[in-house]
N, C-alpha and C. Protein backbone atom coordinates (compact mmCIF):
# COMPACT_ATOMS: atom_id res chain seq x y z
N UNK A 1 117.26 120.27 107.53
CA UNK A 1 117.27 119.02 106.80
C UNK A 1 115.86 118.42 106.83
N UNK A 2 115.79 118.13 105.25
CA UNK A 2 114.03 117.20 105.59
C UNK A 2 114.26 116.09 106.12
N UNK A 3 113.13 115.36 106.61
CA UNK A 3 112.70 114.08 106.95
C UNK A 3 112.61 113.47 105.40
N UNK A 4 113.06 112.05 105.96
CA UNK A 4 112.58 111.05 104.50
C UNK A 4 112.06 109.75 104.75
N UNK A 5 110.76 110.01 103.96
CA UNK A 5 109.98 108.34 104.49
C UNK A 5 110.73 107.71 104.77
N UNK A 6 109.96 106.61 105.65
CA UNK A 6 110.69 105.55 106.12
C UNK A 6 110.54 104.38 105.34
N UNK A 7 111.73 103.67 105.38
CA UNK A 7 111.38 102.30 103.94
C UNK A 7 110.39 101.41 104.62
N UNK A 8 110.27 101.40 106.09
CA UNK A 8 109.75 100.37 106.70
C UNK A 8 108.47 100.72 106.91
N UNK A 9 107.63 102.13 106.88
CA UNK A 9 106.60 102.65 106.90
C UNK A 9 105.82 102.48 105.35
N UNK A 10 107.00 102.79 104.10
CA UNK A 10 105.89 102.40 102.86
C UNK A 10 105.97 100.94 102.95
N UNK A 11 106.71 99.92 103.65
CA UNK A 11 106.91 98.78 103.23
C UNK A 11 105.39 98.41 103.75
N UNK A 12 105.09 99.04 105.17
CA UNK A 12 104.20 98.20 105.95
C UNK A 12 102.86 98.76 105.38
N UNK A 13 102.39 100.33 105.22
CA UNK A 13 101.84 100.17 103.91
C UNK A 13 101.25 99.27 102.85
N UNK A 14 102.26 99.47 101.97
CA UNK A 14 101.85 98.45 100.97
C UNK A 14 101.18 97.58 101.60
N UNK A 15 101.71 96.48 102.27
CA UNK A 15 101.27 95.34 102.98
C UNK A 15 99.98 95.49 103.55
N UNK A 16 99.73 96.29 104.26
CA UNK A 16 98.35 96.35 104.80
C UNK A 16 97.13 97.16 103.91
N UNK A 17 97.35 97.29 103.24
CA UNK A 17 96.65 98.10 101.49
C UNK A 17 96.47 96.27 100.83
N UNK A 18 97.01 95.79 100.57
CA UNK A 18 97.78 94.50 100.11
C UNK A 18 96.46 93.81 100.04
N UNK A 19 96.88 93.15 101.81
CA UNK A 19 96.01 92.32 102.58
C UNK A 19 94.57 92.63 102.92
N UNK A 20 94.38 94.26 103.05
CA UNK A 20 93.17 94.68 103.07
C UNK A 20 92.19 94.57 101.90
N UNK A 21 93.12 94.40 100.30
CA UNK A 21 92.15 94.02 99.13
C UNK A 21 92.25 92.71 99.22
N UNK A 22 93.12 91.85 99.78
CA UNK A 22 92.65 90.43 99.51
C UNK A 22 91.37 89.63 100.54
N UNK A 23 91.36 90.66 101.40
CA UNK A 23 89.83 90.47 102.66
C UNK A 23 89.17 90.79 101.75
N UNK A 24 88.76 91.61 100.98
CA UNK A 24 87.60 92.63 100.54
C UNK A 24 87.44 91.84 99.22
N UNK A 25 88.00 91.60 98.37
CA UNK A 25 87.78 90.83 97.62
C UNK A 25 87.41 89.00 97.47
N UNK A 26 88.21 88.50 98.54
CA UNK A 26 87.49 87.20 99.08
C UNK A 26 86.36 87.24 99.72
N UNK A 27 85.72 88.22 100.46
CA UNK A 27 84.65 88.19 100.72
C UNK A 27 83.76 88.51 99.88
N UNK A 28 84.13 89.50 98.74
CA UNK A 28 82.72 89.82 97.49
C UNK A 28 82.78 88.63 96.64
N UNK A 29 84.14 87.63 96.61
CA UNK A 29 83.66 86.46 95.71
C UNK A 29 82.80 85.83 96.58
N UNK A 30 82.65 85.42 97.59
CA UNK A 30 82.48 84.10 98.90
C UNK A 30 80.61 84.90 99.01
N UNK A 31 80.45 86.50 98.34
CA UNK A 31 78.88 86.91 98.34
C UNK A 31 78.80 86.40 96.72
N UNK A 32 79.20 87.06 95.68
CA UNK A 32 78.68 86.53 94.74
C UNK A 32 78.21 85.28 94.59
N UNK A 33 79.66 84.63 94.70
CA UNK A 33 79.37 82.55 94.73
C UNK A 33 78.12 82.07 95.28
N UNK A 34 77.92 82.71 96.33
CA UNK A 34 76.75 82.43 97.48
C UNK A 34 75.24 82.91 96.59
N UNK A 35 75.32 83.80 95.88
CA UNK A 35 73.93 84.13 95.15
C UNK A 35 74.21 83.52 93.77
N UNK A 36 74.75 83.04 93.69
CA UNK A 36 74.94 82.48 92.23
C UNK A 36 74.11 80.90 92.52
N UNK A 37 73.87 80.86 93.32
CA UNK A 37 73.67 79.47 94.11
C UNK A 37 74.68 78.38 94.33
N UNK A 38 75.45 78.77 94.60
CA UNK A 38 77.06 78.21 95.01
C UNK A 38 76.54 77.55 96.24
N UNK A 39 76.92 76.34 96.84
CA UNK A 39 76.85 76.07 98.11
C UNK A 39 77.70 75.92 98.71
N UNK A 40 77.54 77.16 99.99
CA UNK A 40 78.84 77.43 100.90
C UNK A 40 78.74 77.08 101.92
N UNK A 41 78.60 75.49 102.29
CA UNK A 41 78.48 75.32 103.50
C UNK A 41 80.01 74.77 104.37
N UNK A 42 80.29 74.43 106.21
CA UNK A 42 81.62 74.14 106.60
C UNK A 42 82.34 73.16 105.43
N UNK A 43 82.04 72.55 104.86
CA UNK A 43 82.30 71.90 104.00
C UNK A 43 82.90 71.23 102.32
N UNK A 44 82.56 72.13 101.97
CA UNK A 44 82.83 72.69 100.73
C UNK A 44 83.69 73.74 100.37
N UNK A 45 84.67 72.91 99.05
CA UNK A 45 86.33 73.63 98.70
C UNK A 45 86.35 75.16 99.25
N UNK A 46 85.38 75.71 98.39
CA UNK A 46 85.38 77.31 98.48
C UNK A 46 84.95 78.12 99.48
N UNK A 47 84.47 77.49 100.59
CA UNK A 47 84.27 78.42 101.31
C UNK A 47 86.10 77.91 102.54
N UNK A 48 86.22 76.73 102.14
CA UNK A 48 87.73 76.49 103.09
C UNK A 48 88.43 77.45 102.15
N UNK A 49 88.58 77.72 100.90
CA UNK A 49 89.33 78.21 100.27
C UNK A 49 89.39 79.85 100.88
N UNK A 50 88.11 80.36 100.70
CA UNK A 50 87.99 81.61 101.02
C UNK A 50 88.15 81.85 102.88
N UNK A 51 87.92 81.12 103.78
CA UNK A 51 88.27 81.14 104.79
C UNK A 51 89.66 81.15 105.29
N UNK A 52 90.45 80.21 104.61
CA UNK A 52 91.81 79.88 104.55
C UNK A 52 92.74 81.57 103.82
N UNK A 53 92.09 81.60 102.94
CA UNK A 53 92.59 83.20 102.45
C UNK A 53 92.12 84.46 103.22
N UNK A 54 91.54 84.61 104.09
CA UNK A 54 90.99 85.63 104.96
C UNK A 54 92.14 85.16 106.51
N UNK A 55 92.14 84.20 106.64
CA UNK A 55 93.04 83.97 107.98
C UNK A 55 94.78 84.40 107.75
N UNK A 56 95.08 83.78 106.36
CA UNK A 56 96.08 84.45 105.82
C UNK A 56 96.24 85.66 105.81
N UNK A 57 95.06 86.45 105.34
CA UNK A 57 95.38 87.98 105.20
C UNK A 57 95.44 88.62 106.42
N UNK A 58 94.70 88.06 107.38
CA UNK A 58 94.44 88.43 108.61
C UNK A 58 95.76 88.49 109.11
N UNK A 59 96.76 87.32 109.54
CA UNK A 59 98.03 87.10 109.68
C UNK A 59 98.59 88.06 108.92
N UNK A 60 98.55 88.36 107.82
CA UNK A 60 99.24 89.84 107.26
C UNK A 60 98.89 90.87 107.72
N UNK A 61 98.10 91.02 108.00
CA UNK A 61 97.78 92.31 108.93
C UNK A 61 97.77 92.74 109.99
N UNK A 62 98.51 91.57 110.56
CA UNK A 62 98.99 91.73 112.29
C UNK A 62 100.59 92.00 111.95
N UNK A 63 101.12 91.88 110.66
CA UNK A 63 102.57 91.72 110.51
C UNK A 63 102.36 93.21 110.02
N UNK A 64 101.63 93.58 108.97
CA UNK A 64 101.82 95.01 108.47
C UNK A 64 101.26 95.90 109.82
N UNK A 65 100.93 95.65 110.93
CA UNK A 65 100.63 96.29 112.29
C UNK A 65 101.78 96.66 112.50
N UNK A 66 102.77 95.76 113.05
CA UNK A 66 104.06 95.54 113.50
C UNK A 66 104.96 96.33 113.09
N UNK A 67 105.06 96.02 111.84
CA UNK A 67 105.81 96.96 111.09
C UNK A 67 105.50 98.36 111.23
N UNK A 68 103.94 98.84 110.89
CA UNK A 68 103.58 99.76 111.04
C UNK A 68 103.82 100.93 112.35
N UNK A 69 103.86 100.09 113.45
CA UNK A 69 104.26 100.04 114.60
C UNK A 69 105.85 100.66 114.94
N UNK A 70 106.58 99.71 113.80
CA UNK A 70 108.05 100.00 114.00
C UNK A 70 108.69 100.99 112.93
N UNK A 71 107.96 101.62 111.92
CA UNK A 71 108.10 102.64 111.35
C UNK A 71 107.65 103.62 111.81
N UNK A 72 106.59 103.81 113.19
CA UNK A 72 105.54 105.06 113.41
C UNK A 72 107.03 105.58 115.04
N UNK A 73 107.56 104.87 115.40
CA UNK A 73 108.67 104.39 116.28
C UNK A 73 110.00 104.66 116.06
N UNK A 74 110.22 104.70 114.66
CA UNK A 74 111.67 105.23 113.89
C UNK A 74 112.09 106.56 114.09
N UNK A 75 113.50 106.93 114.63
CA UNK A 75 113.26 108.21 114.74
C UNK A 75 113.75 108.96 113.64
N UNK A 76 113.76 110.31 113.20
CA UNK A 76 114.59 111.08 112.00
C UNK A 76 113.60 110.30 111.17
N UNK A 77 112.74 109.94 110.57
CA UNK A 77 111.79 109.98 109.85
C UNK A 77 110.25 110.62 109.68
N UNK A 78 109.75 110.59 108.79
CA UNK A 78 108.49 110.83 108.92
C UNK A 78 107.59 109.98 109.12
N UNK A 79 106.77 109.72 109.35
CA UNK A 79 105.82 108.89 110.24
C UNK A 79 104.36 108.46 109.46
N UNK A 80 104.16 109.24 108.22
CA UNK A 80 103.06 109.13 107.58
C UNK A 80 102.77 107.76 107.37
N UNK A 81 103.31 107.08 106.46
CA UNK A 81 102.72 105.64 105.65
C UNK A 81 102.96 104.75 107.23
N UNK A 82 103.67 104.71 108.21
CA UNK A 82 103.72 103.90 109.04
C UNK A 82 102.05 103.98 109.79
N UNK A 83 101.63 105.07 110.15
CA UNK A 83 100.49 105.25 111.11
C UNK A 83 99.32 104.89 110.16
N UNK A 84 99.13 105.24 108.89
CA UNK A 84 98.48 105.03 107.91
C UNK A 84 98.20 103.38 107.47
N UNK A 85 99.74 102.79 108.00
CA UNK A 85 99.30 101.45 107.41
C UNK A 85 98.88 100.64 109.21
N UNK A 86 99.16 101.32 110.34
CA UNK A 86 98.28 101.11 111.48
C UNK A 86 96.84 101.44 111.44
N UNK A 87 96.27 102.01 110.94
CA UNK A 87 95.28 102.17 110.91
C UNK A 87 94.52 101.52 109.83
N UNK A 88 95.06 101.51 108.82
CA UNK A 88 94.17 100.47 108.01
C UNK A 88 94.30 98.82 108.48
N UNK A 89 95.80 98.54 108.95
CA UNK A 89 95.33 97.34 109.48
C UNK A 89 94.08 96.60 110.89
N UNK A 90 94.41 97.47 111.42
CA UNK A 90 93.10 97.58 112.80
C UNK A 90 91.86 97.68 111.98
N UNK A 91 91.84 98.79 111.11
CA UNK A 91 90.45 98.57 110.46
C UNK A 91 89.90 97.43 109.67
N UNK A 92 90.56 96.80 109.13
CA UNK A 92 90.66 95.76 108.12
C UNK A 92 90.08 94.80 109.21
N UNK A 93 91.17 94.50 110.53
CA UNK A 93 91.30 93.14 111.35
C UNK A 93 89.79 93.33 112.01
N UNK A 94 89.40 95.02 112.05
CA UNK A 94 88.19 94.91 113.03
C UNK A 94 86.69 94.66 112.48
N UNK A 95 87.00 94.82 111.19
CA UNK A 95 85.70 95.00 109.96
C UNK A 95 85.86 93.53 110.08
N UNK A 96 86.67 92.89 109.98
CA UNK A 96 86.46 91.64 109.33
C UNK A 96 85.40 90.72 110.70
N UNK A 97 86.62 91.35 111.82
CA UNK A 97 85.58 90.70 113.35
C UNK A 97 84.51 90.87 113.39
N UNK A 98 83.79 92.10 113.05
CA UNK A 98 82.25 92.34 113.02
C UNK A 98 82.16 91.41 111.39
N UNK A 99 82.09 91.11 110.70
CA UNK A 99 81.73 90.27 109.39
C UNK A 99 81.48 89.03 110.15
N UNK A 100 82.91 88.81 110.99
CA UNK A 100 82.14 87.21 111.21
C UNK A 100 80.69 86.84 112.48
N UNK A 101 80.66 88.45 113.35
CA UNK A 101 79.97 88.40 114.25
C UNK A 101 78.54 88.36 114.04
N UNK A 102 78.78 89.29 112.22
CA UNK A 102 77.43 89.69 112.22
C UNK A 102 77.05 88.01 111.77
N UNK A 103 77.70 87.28 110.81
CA UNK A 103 77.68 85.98 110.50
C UNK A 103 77.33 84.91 111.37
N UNK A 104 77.62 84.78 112.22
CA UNK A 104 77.18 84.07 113.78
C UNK A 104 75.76 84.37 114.07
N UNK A 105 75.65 86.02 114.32
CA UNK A 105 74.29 85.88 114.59
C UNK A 105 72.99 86.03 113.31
N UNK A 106 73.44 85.51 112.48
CA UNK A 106 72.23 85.43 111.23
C UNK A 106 72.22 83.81 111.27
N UNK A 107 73.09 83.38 111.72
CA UNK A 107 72.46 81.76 111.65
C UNK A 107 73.70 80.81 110.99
């Protein structure tokens, strides 16, 4: 008998694919805006906007962990999209930690 994905492995997937374009893309608006001569300082709508949407996604990507976690954990399944969406979420959560580190130390 084959194995058959797990619903909870493409679910968590998706989700962390999801959340990983909404990091990646709030941050290339939050660079464009910034050379456009946008001013992004603590202060101003768009950078709360874009901060506020990165903490969100972030929070999604501790949930598509979880999940990921509990599909890689399932037994009589296959295991692919679960470990797949563990690993992109760690990558996502850890890229983003160095973004803000490198951000700190430029000033």
């Amino acid at each position: 008998m084959e194995l058959k994905h797990s619903g909870l492995g493409i679910t968590a997937f998706c989700f962390a694919l999801g959340c990983a374009l909404i990091m990646l893309l709030s941050v290339i608006g939050a660079t464009v805006a910034s050379m456009q001569g946008i001013e992004m300082n603590e202060e101003s709508p768009l950078s709360m906007m874009v901060g506020l949407v990165i903490i969100c996604a972030g929070f999604g990507q501790l949930i598509a962990l979880a999940l990921g976690v509990a599909a890689a954990f399932t037994p009589a399944t296959k295991k692919v999209f679960g470990i797949l969406a563990i690993v992109i979420s760690i990558g996502s959560v850890i890229g983003m930690c160095l973004l803000v580190i490198a951000g700190l130390m430029m000033g």
